[in-house]
PDB file of N, CA and C in Angstrom:
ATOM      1  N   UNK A   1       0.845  -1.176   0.000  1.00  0.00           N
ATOM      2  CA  UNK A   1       0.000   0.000   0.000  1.00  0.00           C
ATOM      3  C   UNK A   1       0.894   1.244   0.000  1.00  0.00           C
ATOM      4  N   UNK A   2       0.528   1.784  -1.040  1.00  0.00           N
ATOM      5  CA  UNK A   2       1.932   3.419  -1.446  1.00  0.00           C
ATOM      6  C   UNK A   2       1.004   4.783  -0.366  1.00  0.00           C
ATOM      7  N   UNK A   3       1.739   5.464   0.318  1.00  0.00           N
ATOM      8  CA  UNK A   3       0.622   6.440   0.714  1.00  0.00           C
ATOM      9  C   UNK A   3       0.936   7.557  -0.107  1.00  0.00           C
ATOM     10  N   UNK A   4       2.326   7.510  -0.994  1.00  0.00           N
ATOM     11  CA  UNK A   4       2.119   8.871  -1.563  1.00  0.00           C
ATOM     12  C   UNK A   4       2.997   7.967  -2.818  1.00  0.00           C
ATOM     13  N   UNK A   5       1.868   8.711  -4.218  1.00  0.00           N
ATOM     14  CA  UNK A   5       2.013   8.201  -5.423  1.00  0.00           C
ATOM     15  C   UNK A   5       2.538   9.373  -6.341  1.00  0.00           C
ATOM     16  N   UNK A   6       3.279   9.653  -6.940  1.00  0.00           N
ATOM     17  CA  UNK A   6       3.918  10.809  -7.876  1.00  0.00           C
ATOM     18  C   UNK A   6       3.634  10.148  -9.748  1.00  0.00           C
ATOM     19  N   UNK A   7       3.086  11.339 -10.251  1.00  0.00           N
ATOM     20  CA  UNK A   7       2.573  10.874 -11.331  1.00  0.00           C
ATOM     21  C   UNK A   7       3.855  11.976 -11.983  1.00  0.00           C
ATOM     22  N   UNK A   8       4.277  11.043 -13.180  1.00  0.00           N
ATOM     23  CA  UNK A   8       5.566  11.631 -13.685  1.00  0.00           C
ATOM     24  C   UNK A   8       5.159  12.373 -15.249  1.00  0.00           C
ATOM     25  N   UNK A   9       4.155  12.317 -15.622  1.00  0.00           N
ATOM     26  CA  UNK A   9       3.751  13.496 -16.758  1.00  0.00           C
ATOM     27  C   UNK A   9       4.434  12.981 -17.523  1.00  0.00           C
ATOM     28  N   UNK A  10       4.735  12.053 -17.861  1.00  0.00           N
ATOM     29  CA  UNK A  10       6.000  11.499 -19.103  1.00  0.00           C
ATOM     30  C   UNK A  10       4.947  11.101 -20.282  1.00  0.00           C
ATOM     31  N   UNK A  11       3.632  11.424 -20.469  1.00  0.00           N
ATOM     32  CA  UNK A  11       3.043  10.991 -21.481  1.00  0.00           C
ATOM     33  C   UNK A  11       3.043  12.280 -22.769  1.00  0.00           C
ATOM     34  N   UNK A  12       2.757  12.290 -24.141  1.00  0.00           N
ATOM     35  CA  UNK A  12       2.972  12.706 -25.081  1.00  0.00           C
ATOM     36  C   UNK A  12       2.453  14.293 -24.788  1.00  0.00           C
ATOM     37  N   UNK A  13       0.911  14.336 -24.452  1.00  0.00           N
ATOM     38  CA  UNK A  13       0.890  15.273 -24.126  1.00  0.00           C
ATOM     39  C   UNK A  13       0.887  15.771 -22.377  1.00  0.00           C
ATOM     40  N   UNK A  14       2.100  15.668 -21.722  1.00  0.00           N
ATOM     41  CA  UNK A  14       2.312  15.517 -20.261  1.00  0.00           C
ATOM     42  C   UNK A  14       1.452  15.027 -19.026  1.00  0.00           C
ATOM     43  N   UNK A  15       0.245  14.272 -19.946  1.00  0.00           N
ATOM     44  CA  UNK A  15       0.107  12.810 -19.073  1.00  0.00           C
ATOM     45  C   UNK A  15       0.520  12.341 -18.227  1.00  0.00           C
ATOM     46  N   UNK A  16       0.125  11.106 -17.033  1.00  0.00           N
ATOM     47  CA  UNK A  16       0.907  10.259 -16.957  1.00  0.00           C
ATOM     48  C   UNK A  16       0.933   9.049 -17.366  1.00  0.00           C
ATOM     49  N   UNK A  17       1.466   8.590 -18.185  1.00  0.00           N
ATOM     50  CA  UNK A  17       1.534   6.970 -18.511  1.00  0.00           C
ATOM     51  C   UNK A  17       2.420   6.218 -17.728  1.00  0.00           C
ATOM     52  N   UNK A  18       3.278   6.589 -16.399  1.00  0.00           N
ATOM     53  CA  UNK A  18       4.364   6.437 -15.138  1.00  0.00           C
ATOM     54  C   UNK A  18       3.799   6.626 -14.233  1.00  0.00           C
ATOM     55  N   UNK A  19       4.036   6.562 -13.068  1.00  0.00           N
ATOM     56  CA  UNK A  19       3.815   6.691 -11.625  1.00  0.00           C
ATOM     57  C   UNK A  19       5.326   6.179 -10.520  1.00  0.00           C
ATOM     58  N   UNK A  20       5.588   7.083 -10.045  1.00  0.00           N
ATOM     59  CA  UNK A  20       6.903   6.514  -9.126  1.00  0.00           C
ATOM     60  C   UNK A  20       6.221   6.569  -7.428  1.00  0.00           C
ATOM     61  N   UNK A  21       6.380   5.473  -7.004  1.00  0.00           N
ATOM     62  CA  UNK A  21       5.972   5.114  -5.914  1.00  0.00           C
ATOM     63  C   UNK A  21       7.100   4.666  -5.082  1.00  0.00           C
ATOM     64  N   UNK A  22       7.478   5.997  -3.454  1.00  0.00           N
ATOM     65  CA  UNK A  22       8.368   5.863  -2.741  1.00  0.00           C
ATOM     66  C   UNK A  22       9.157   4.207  -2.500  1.00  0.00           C
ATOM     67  N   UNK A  23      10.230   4.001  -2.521  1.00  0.00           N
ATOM     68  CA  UNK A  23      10.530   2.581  -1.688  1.00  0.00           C
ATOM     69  C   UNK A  23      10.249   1.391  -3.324  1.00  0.00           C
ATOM     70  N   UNK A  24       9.455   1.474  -4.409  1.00  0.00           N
ATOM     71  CA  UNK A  24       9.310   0.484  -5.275  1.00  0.00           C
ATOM     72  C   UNK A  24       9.747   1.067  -6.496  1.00  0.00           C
ATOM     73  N   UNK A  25       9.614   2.456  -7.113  1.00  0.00           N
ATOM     74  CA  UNK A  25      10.227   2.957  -8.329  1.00  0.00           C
ATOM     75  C   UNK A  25       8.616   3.492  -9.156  1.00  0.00           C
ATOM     76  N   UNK A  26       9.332   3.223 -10.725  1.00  0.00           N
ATOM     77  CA  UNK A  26       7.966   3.675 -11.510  1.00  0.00           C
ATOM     78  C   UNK A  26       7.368   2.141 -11.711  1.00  0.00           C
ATOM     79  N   UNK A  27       5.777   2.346 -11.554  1.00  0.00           N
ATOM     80  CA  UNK A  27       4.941   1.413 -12.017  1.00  0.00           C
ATOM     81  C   UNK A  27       4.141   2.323 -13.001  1.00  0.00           C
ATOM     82  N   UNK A  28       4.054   1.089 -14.337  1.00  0.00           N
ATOM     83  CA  UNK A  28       3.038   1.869 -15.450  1.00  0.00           C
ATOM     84  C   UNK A  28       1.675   2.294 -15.008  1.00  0.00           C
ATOM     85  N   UNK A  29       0.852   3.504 -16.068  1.00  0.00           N
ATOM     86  CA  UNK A  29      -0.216   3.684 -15.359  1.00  0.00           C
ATOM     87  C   UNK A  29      -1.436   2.311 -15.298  1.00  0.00           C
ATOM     88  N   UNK A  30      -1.056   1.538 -16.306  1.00  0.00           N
ATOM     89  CA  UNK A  30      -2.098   0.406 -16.803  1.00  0.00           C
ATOM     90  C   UNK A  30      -1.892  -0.524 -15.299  1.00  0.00           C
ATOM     91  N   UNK A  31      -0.743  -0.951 -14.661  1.00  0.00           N
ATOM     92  CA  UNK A  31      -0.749  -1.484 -13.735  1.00  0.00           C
ATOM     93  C   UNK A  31      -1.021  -1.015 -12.547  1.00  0.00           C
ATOM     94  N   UNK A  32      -1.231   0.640 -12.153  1.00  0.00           N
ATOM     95  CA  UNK A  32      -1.581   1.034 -10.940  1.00  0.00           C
ATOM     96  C   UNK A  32      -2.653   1.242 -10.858  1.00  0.00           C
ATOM     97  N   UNK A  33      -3.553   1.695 -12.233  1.00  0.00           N
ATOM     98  CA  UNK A  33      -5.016   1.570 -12.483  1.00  0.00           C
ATOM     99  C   UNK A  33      -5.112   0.511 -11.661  1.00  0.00           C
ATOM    100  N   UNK A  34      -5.213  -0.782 -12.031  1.00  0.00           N
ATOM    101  CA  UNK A  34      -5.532  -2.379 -11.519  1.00  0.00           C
ATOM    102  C   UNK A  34      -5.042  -2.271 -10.263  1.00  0.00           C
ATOM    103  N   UNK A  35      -4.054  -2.037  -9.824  1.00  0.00           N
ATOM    104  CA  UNK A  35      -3.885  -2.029  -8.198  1.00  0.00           C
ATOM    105  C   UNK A  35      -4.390  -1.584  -7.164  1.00  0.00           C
ATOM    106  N   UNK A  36      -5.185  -0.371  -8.132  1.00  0.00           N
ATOM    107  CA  UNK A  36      -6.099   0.627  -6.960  1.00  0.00           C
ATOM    108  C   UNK A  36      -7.556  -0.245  -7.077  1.00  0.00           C
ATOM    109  N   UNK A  37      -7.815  -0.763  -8.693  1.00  0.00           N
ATOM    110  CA  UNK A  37      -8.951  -1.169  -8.665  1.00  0.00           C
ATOM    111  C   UNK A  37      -9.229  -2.405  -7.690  1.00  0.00           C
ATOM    112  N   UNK A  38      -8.101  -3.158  -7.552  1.00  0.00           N
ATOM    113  CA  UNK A  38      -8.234  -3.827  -6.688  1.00  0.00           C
ATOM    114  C   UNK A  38      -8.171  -4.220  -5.355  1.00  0.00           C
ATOM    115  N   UNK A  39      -8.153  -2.645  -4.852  1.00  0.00           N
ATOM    116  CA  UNK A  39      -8.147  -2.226  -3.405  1.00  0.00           C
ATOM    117  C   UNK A  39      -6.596  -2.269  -3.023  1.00  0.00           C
ATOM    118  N   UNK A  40      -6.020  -2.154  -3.447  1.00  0.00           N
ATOM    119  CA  UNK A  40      -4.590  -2.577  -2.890  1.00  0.00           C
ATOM    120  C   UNK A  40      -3.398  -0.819  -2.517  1.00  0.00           C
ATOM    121  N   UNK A  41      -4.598   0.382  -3.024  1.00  0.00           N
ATOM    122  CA  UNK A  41      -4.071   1.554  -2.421  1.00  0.00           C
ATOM    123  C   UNK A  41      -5.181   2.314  -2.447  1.00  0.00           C
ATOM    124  N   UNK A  42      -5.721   2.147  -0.702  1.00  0.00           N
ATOM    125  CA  UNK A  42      -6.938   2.841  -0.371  1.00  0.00           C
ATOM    126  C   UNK A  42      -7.048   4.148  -0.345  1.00  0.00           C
ATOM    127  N   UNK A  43      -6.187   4.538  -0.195  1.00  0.00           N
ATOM    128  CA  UNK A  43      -5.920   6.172  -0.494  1.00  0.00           C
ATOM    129  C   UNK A  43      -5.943   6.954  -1.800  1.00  0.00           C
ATOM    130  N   UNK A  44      -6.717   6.246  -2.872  1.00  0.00           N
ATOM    131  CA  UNK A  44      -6.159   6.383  -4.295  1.00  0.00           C
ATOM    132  C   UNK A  44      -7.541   6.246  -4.728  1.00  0.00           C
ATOM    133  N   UNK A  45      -7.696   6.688  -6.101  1.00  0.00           N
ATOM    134  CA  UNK A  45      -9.342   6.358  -6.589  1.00  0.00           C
ATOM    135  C   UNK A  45      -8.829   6.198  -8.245  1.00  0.00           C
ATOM    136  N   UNK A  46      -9.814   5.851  -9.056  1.00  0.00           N
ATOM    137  CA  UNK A  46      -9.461   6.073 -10.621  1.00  0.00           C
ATOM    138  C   UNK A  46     -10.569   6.979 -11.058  1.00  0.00           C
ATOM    139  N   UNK A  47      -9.809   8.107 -12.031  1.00  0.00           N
ATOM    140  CA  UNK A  47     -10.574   8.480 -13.119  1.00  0.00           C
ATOM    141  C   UNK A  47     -10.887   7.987 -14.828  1.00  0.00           C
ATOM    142  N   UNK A  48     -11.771   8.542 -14.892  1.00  0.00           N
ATOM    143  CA  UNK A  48     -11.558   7.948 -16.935  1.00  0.00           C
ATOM    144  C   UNK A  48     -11.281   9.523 -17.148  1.00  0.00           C
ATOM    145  N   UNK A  49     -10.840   9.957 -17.674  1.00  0.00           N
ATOM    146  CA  UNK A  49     -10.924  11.103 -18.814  1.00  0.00           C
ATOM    147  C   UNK A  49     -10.510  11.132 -20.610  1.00  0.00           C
ATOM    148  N   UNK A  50     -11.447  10.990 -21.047  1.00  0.00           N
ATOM    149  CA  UNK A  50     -11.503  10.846 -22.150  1.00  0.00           C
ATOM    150  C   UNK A  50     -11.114   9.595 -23.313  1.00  0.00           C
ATOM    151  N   UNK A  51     -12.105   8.364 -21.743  1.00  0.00           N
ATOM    152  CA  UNK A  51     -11.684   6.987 -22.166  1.00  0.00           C
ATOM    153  C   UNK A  51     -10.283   6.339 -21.931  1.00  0.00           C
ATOM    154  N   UNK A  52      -9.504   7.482 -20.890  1.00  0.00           N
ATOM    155  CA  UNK A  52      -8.401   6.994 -20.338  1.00  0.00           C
ATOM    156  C   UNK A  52      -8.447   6.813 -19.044  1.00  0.00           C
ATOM    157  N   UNK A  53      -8.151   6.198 -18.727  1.00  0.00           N
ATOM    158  CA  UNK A  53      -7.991   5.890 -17.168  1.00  0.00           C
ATOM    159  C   UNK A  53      -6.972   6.168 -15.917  1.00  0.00           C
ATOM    160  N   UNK A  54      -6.660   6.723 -15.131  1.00  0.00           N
ATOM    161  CA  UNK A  54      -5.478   7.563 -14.165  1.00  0.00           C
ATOM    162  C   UNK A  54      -6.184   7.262 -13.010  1.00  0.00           C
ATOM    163  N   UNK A  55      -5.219   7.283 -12.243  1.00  0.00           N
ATOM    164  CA  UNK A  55      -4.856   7.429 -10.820  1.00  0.00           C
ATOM    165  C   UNK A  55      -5.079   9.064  -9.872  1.00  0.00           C
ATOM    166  N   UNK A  56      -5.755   9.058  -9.139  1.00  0.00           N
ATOM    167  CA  UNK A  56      -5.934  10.003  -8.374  1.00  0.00           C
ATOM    168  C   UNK A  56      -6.076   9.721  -7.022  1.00  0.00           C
ATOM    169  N   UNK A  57      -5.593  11.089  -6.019  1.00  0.00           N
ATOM    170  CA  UNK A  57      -5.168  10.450  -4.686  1.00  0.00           C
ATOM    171  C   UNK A  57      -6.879  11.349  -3.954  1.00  0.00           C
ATOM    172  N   UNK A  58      -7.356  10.453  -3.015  1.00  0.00           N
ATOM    173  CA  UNK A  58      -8.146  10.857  -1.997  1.00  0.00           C
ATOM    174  C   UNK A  58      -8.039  12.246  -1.771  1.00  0.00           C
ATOM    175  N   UNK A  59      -8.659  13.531  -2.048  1.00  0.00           N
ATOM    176  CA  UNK A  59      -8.622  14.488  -1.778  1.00  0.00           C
ATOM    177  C   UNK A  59      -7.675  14.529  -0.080  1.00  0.00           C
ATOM    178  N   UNK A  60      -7.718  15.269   0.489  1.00  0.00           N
ATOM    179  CA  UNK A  60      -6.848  15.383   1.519  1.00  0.00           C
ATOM    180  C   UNK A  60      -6.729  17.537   1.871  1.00  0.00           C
ATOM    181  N   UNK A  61      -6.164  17.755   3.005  1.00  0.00           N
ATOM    182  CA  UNK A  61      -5.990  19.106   3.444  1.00  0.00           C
ATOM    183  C   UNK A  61      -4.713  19.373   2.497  1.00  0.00           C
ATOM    184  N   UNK A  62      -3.716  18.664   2.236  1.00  0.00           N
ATOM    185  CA  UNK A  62      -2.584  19.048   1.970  1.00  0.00           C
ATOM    186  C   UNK A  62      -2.615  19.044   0.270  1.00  0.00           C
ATOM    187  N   UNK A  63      -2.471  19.966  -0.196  1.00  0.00           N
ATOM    188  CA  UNK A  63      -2.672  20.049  -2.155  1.00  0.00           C
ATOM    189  C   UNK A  63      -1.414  18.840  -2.528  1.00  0.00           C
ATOM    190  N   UNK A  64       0.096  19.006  -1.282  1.00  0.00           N
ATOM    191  CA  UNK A  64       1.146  18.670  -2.335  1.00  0.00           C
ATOM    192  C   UNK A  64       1.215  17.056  -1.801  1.00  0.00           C
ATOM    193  N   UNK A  65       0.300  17.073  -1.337  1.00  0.00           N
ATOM    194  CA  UNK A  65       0.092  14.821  -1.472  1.00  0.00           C
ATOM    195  C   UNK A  65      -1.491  14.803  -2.355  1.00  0.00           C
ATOM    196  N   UNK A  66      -1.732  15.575  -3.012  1.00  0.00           N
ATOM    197  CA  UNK A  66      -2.581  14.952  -3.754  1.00  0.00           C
ATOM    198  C   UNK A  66      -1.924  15.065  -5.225  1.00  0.00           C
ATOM    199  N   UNK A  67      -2.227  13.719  -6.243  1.00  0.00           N
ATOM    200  CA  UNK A  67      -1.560  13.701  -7.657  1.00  0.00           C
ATOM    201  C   UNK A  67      -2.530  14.435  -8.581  1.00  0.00           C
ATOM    202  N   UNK A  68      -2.094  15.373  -9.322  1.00  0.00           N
ATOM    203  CA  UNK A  68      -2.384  16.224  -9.940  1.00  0.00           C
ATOM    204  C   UNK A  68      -4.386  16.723  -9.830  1.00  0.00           C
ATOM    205  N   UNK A  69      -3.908  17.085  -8.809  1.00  0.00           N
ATOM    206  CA  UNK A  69      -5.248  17.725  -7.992  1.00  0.00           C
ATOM    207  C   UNK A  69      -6.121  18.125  -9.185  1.00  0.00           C
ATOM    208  N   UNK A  70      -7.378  17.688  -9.201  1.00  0.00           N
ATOM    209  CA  UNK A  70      -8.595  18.113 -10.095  1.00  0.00           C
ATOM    210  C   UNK A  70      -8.804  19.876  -9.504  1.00  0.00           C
ATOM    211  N   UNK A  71      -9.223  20.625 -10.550  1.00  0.00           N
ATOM    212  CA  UNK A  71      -9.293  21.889 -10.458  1.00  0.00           C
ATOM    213  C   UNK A  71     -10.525  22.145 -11.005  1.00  0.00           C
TER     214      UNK A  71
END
């Protein structure tokens, strides 16, 4: 279970298709999708946007532990 997930914008148009997670490195986004879906980082939710699918962290007080905060 990651409590803080960093989305690395490495996709074409600065996306993330990466995720670096303290202590394990980068996991792709296709595999952290599935990890959250499968409860395995409760702190985490998925979005679709535009038939894509990402990683987003549990809102929270603190902006700079949430991954690219919805605005």
């Amino acid at each position: 279970m990651a409590k803080n997930i960093r989305g690395n914008g490495d996709g074409e148009n600065g996306e993330n298709d990466s995720y670096t997670i303290h202590g394990r490195g980068i996991v792709s986004r296709d595999d952290l999708v599935e990890e959250v879906k499968n409860g395995k980082h409760p702190n985490h939710h998925v979005i679709n946007r535009d038939g894509d699918e990402y990683v987003r962290s549990n809102p929270d007080c603190s902006e700079s532990n949430n991954i690219n905060k919805e605005k």
